[in-house]
Protein backbone atom coordinates (compact mmCIF):
# COMPACT_ATOMS: atom_id res chain seq x y z
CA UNK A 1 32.45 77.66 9.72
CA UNK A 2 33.18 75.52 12.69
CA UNK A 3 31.48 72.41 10.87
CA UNK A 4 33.59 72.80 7.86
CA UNK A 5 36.64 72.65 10.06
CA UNK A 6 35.48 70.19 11.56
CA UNK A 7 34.75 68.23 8.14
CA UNK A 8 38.09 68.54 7.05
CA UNK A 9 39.18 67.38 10.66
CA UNK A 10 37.30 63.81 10.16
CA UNK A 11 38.49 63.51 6.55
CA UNK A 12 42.29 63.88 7.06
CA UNK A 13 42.11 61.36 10.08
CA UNK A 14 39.54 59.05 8.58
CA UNK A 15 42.20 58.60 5.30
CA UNK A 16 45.59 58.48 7.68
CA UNK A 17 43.82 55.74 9.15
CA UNK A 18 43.17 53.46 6.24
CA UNK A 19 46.58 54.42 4.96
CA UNK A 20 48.34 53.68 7.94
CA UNK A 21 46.01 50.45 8.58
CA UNK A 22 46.92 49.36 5.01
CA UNK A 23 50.69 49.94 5.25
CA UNK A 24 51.24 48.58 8.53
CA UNK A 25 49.51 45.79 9.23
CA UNK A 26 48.76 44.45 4.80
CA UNK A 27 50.93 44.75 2.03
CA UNK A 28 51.69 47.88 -0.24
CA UNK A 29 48.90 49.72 -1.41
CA UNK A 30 50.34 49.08 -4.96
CA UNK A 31 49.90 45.38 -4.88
CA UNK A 32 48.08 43.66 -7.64
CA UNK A 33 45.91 41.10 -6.28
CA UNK A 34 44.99 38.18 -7.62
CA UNK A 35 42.50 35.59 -6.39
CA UNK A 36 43.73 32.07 -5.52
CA UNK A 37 42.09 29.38 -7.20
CA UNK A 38 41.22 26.11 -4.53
CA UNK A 39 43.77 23.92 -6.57
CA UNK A 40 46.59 26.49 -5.58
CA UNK A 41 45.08 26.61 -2.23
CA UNK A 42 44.99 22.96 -1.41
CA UNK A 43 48.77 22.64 -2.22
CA UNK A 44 49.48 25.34 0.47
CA UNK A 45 50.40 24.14 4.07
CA UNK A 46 49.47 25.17 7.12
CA UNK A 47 45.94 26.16 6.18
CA UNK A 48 45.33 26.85 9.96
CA UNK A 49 47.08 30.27 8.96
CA UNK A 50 50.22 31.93 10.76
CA UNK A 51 50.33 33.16 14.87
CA UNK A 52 53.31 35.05 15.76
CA UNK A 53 53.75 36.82 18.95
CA UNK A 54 55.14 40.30 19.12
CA UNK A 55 57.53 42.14 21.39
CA UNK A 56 59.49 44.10 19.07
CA UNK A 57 60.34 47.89 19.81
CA UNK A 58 60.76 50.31 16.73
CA UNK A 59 62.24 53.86 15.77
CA UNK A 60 62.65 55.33 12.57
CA UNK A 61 64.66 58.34 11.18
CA UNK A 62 64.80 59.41 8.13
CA UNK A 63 67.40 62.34 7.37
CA UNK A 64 65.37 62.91 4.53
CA UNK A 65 61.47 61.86 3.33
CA UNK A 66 60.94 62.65 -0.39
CA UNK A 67 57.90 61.33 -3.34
CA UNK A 68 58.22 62.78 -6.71
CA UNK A 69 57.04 62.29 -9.84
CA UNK A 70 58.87 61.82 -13.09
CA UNK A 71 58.59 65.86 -13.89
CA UNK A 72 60.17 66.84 -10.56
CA UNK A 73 56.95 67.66 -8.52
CA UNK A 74 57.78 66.66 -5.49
CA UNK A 75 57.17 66.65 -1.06
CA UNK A 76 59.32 65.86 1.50
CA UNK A 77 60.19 66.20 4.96
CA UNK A 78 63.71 66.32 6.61
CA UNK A 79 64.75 64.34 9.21
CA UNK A 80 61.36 62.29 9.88
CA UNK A 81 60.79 60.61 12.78
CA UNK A 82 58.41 57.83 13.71
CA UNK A 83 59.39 57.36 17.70
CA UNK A 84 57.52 57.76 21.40
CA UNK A 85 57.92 61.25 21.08
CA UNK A 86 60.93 61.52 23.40
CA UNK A 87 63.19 60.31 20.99
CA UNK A 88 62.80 56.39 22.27
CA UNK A 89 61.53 53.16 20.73
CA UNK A 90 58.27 52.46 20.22
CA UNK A 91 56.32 49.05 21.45
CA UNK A 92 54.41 46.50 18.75
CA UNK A 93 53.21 44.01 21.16
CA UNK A 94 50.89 41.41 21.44
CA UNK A 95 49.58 38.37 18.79
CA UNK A 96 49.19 38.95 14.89
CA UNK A 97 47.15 35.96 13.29
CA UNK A 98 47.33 35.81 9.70
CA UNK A 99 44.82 33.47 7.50
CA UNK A 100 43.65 33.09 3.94
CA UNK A 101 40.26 31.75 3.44
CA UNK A 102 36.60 31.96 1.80
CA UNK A 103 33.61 34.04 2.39
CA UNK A 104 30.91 34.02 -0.08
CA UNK A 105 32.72 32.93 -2.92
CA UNK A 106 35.25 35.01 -2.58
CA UNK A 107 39.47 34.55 -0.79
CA UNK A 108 40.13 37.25 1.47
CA UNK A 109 43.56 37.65 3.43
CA UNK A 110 42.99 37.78 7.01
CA UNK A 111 44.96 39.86 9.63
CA UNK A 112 44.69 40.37 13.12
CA UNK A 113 46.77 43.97 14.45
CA UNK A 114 49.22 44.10 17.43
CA UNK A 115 49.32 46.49 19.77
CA UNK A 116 50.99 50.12 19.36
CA UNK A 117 51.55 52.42 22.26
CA UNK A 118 52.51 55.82 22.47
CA UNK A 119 53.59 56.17 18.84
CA UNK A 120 54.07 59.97 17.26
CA UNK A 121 55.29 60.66 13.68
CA UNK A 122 56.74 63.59 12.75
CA UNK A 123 57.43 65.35 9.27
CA UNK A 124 59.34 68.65 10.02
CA UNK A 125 60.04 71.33 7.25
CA UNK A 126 57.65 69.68 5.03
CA UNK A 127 58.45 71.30 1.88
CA UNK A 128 56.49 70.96 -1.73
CA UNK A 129 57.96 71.78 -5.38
CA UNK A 130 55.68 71.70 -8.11
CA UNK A 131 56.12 72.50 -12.02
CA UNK A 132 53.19 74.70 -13.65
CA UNK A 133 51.74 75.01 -16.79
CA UNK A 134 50.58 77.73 -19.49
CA UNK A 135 47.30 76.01 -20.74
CA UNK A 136 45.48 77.62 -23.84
CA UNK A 137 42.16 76.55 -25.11
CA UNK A 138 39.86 77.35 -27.83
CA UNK A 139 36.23 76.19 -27.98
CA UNK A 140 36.64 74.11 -24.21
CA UNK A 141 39.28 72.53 -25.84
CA UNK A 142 43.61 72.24 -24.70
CA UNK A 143 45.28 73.57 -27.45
CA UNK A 144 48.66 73.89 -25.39
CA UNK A 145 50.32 72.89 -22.66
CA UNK A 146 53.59 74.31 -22.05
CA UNK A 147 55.78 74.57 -18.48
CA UNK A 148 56.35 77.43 -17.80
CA UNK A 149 58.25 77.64 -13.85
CA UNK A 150 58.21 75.88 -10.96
CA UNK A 151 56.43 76.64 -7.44
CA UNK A 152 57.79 75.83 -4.52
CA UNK A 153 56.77 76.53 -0.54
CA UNK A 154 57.82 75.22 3.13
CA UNK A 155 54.38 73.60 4.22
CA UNK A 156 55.67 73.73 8.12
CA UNK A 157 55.85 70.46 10.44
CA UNK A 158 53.56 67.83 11.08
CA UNK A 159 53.17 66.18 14.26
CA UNK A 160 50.57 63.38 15.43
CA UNK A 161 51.52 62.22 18.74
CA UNK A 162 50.18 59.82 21.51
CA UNK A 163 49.14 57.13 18.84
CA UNK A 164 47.57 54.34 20.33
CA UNK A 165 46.18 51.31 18.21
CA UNK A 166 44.46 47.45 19.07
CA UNK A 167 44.60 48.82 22.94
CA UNK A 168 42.56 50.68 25.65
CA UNK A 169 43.60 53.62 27.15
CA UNK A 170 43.91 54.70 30.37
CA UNK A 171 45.14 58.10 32.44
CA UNK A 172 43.12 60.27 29.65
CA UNK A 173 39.92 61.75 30.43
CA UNK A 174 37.38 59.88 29.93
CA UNK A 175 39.22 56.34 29.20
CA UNK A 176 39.18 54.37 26.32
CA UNK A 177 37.89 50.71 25.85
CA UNK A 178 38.20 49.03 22.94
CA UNK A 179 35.43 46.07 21.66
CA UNK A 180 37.00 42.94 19.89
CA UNK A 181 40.13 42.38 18.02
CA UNK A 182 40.74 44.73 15.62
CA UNK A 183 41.55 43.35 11.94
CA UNK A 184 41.95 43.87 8.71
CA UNK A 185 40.86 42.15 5.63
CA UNK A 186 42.24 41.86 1.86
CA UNK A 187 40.94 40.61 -1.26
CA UNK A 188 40.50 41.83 -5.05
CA UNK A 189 37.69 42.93 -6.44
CA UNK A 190 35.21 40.37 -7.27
CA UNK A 191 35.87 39.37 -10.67
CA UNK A 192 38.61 42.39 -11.45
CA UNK A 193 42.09 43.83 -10.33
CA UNK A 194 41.96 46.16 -7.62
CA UNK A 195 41.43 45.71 -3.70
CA UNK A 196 39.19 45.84 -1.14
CA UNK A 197 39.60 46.06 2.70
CA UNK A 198 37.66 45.93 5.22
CA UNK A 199 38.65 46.74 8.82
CA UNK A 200 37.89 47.27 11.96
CA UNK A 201 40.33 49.34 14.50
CA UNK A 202 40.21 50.91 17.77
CA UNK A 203 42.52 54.17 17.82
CA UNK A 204 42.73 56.91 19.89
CA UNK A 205 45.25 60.11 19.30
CA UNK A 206 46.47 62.34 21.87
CA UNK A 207 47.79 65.42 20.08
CA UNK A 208 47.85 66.49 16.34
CA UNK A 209 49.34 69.62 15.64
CA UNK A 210 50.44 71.33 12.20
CA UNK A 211 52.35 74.25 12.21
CA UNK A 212 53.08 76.39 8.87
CA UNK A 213 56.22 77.55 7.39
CA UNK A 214 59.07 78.75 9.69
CA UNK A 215 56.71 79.69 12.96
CA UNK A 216 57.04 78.60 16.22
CA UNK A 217 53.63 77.96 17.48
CA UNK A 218 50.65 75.57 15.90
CA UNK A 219 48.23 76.91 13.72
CA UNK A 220 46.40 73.86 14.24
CA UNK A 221 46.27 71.70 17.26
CA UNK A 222 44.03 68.88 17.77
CA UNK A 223 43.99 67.16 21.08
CA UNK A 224 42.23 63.93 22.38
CA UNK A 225 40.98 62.55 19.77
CA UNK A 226 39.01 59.09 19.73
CA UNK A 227 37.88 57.15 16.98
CA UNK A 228 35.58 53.52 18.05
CA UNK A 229 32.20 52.01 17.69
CA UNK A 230 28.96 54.33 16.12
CA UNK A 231 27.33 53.12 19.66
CA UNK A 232 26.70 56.17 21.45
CA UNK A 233 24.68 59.23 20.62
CA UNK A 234 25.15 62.59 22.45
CA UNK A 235 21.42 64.30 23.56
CA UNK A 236 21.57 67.65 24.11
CA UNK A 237 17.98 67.63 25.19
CA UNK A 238 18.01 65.35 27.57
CA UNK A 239 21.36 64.98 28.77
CA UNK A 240 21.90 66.13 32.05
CA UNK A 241 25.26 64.84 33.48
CA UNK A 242 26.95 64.54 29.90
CA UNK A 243 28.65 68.10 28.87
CA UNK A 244 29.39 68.87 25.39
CA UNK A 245 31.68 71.25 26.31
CA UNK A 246 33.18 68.91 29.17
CA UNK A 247 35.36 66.14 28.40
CA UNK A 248 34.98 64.62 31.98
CA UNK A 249 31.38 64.46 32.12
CA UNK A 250 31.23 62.08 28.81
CA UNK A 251 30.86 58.57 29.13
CA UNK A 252 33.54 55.86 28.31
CA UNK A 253 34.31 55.53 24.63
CA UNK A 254 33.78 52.31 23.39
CA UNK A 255 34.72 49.33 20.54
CA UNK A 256 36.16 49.62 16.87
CA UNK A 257 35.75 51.82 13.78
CA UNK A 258 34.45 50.48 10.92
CA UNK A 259 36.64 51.19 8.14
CA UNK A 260 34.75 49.24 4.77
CA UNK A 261 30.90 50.31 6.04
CA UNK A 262 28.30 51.67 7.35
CA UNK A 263 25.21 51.65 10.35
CA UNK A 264 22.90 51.54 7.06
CA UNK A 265 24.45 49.18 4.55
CA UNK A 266 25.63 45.78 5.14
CA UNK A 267 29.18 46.28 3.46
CA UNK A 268 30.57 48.86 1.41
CA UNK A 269 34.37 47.91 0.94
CA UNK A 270 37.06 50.22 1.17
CA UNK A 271 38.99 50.30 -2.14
CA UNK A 272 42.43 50.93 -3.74
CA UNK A 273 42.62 50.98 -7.58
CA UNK A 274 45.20 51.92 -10.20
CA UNK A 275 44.60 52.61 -13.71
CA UNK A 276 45.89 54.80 -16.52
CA UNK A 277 44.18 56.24 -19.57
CA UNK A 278 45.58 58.30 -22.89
CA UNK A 279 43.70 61.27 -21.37
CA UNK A 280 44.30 61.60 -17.78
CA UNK A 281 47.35 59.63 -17.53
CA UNK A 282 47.95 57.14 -14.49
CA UNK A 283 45.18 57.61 -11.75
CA UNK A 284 45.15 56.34 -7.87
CA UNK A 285 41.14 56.26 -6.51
CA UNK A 286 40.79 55.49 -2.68
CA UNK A 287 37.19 55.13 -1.98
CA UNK A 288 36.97 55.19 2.53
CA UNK A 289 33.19 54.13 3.61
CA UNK A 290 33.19 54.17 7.38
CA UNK A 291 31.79 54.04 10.13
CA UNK A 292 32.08 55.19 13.97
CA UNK A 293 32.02 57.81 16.82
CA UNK A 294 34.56 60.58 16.54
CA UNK A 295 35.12 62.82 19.63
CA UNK A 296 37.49 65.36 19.87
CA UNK A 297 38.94 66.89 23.42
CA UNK A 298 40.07 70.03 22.11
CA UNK A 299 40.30 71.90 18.67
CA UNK A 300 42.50 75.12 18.08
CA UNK A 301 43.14 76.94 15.08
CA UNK A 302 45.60 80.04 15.26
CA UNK A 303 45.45 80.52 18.81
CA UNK A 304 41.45 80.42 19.12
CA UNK A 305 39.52 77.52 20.43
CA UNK A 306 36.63 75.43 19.14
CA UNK A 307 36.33 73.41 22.27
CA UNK A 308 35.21 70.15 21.98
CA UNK A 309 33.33 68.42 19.63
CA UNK A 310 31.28 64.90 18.94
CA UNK A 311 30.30 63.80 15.58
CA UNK A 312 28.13 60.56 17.19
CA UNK A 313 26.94 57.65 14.67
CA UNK A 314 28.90 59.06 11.65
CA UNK A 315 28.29 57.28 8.44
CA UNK A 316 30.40 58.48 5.66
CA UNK A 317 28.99 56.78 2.66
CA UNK A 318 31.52 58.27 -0.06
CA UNK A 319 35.10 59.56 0.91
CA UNK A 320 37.07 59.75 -2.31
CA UNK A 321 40.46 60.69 -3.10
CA UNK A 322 41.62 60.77 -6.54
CA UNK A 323 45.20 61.54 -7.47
CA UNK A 324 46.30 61.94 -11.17
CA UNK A 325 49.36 62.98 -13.39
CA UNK A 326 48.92 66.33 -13.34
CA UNK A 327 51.83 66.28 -16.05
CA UNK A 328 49.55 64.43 -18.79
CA UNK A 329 47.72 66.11 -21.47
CA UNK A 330 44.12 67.33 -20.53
CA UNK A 331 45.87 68.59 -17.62
């Protein structure tokens, strides 16, 4: 039980990371990219790429958060809030180079990430509407596909607090460090539409806490959790002064995530697609190889603890996520 909790832990982070890496530091996920050929490129100045230095301080509110769909499915939040937890500004700090070049016959768009401290975002009364259908079939087949009412519930709040990204971290136990610069880099698919990233981030999370409907106290609450380099691997044989079950006892946490790989193959991009067919309608696949460590301070679900955990040298070869139009026929 506890590993399947755990499972769905390492998911959920592992995709608000490449979302989050995506829509902060690249363009929208819904970009169509397009290779550039060298006669375009050669007309472009300032092929040394772009440097700017950052010292910019953020909040955002939003009175109200809302995606929907054509047929009024919808989620949204009230009064979200991206912010230092307190209620003040956020810091993006420190130098974001951006290049275009040529690996291996192919252009990629190259981005290194600034620094963010002490970030939380939070999605209060998270509530989801959602139109369902009377299906009939005969012989495996749809023969109808009729709405027939509408389904609606409060989800609860959402809060992931204590984000830290391109930094080390200090005054948690143990520390942080983080390895190189982290990046992230864009290109299509090699001969097709679509995109592939690869990436490598250092992240660390203080608090992540979901609680459902109307109540008052977390039915989930994740604390101190780190994300870096697949470099360490916990022994319970012959460990002596490292303690699962001990935060303090582990030793420093150290360099990026691989988010695009693996320990075992070379490269295995990250990808975004959009496509559309007369059966399932219009379809959004995120594929998220990756690589890393994951450690976790403290898990608690409805007021009983897991303790710690450490998921050392975790290669995920295939994380999917597929959404369709659940509005289209065949569905």
């Amino acid at each position: 039980m506890m590993l399947r909790y755990n499972i769905k832990v390492v998911a959920f982070i592992s995709v608000f990371l490449l979302f989050f890496a995506v829509s902060v530091y690249g363009p929208s996920v819904y970009a169509k990219m397009k290779v550039m050929e060298d006669d375009y490129l050669s007309q472009v100045e300032g092929e040394a790429g772009v440097s700017m230095d950052l010292n910019v301080t953020v909040r955002v509110v939003a009175d109200t958060l809302k995606i929907s769909n054509e047929a009024g499915d919808y989620i949204q939040s009230s009064v979200f809030t991206i912010d230092n937890g307190s209620g003040g500004n956020i810091s993006v700090t420190g130098s974001a180079n951006t290049d275009v070049g040529t690996s291996a016959g192919r252009t990629w768009l190259y981005m290194t990430t600034p620094t963010i401290t002490n970030m939380r975002v939070y999605a209060p009364n998270l509530t989801v509407s959602s139109i369902y259908y009377a299906r009939t079939y005969s012989n495996g087949s749809m023969t109808a596909n009729t709405a027939s009412g509408t389904l609606a519930d409060n989800l609860g709040s959402l809060s992931i607090s204590g984000i830290y990204m391109g930094t080390s971290v200090t005054g948690i136990t143990p520390n942080y460090t983080m390895g190189g610069t982290p990046f992230v880099r864009i290109g299509s698919h090699s001969g097709s539409t679509g995109i592939d990233i690869y990436s490598e981030q250092a992240m660390y999370i203080d608090n992540l806490t979901w609680t459902y409907g109307t109540g008052t106290s977390a039915l989930v609450s994740v604390s101190g959790i780190y994300m870096y380099a697949a470099n360490d691997t916990y022994d319970k044989t012959g460990a002596t002064s490292m303690l699962l079950n001990n935060a303090s006892t582990w030793d420093t946490p150290y360099g990026n995530m691989i988010i695009g790989g693996n320990n075992v193959d070379s490269v295995s991009y990250a990808t975004i697609d959009v496509g559309s067919n007369t059966t399932n309608g219009t379809i959004l696949k995120i594929s998220a190889p990756m690589s890393g460590n994951q450690r976790v301070r403290s898990f608690t679900m409805n007021g009983f603890s897991f303790g710690p955990f450490i998921s050392d040298n975790m290669n995920l070869y295939t994380l999917k996520l597929t959404i369709r139009n659940l509005n289209s026929a065949g569905y």
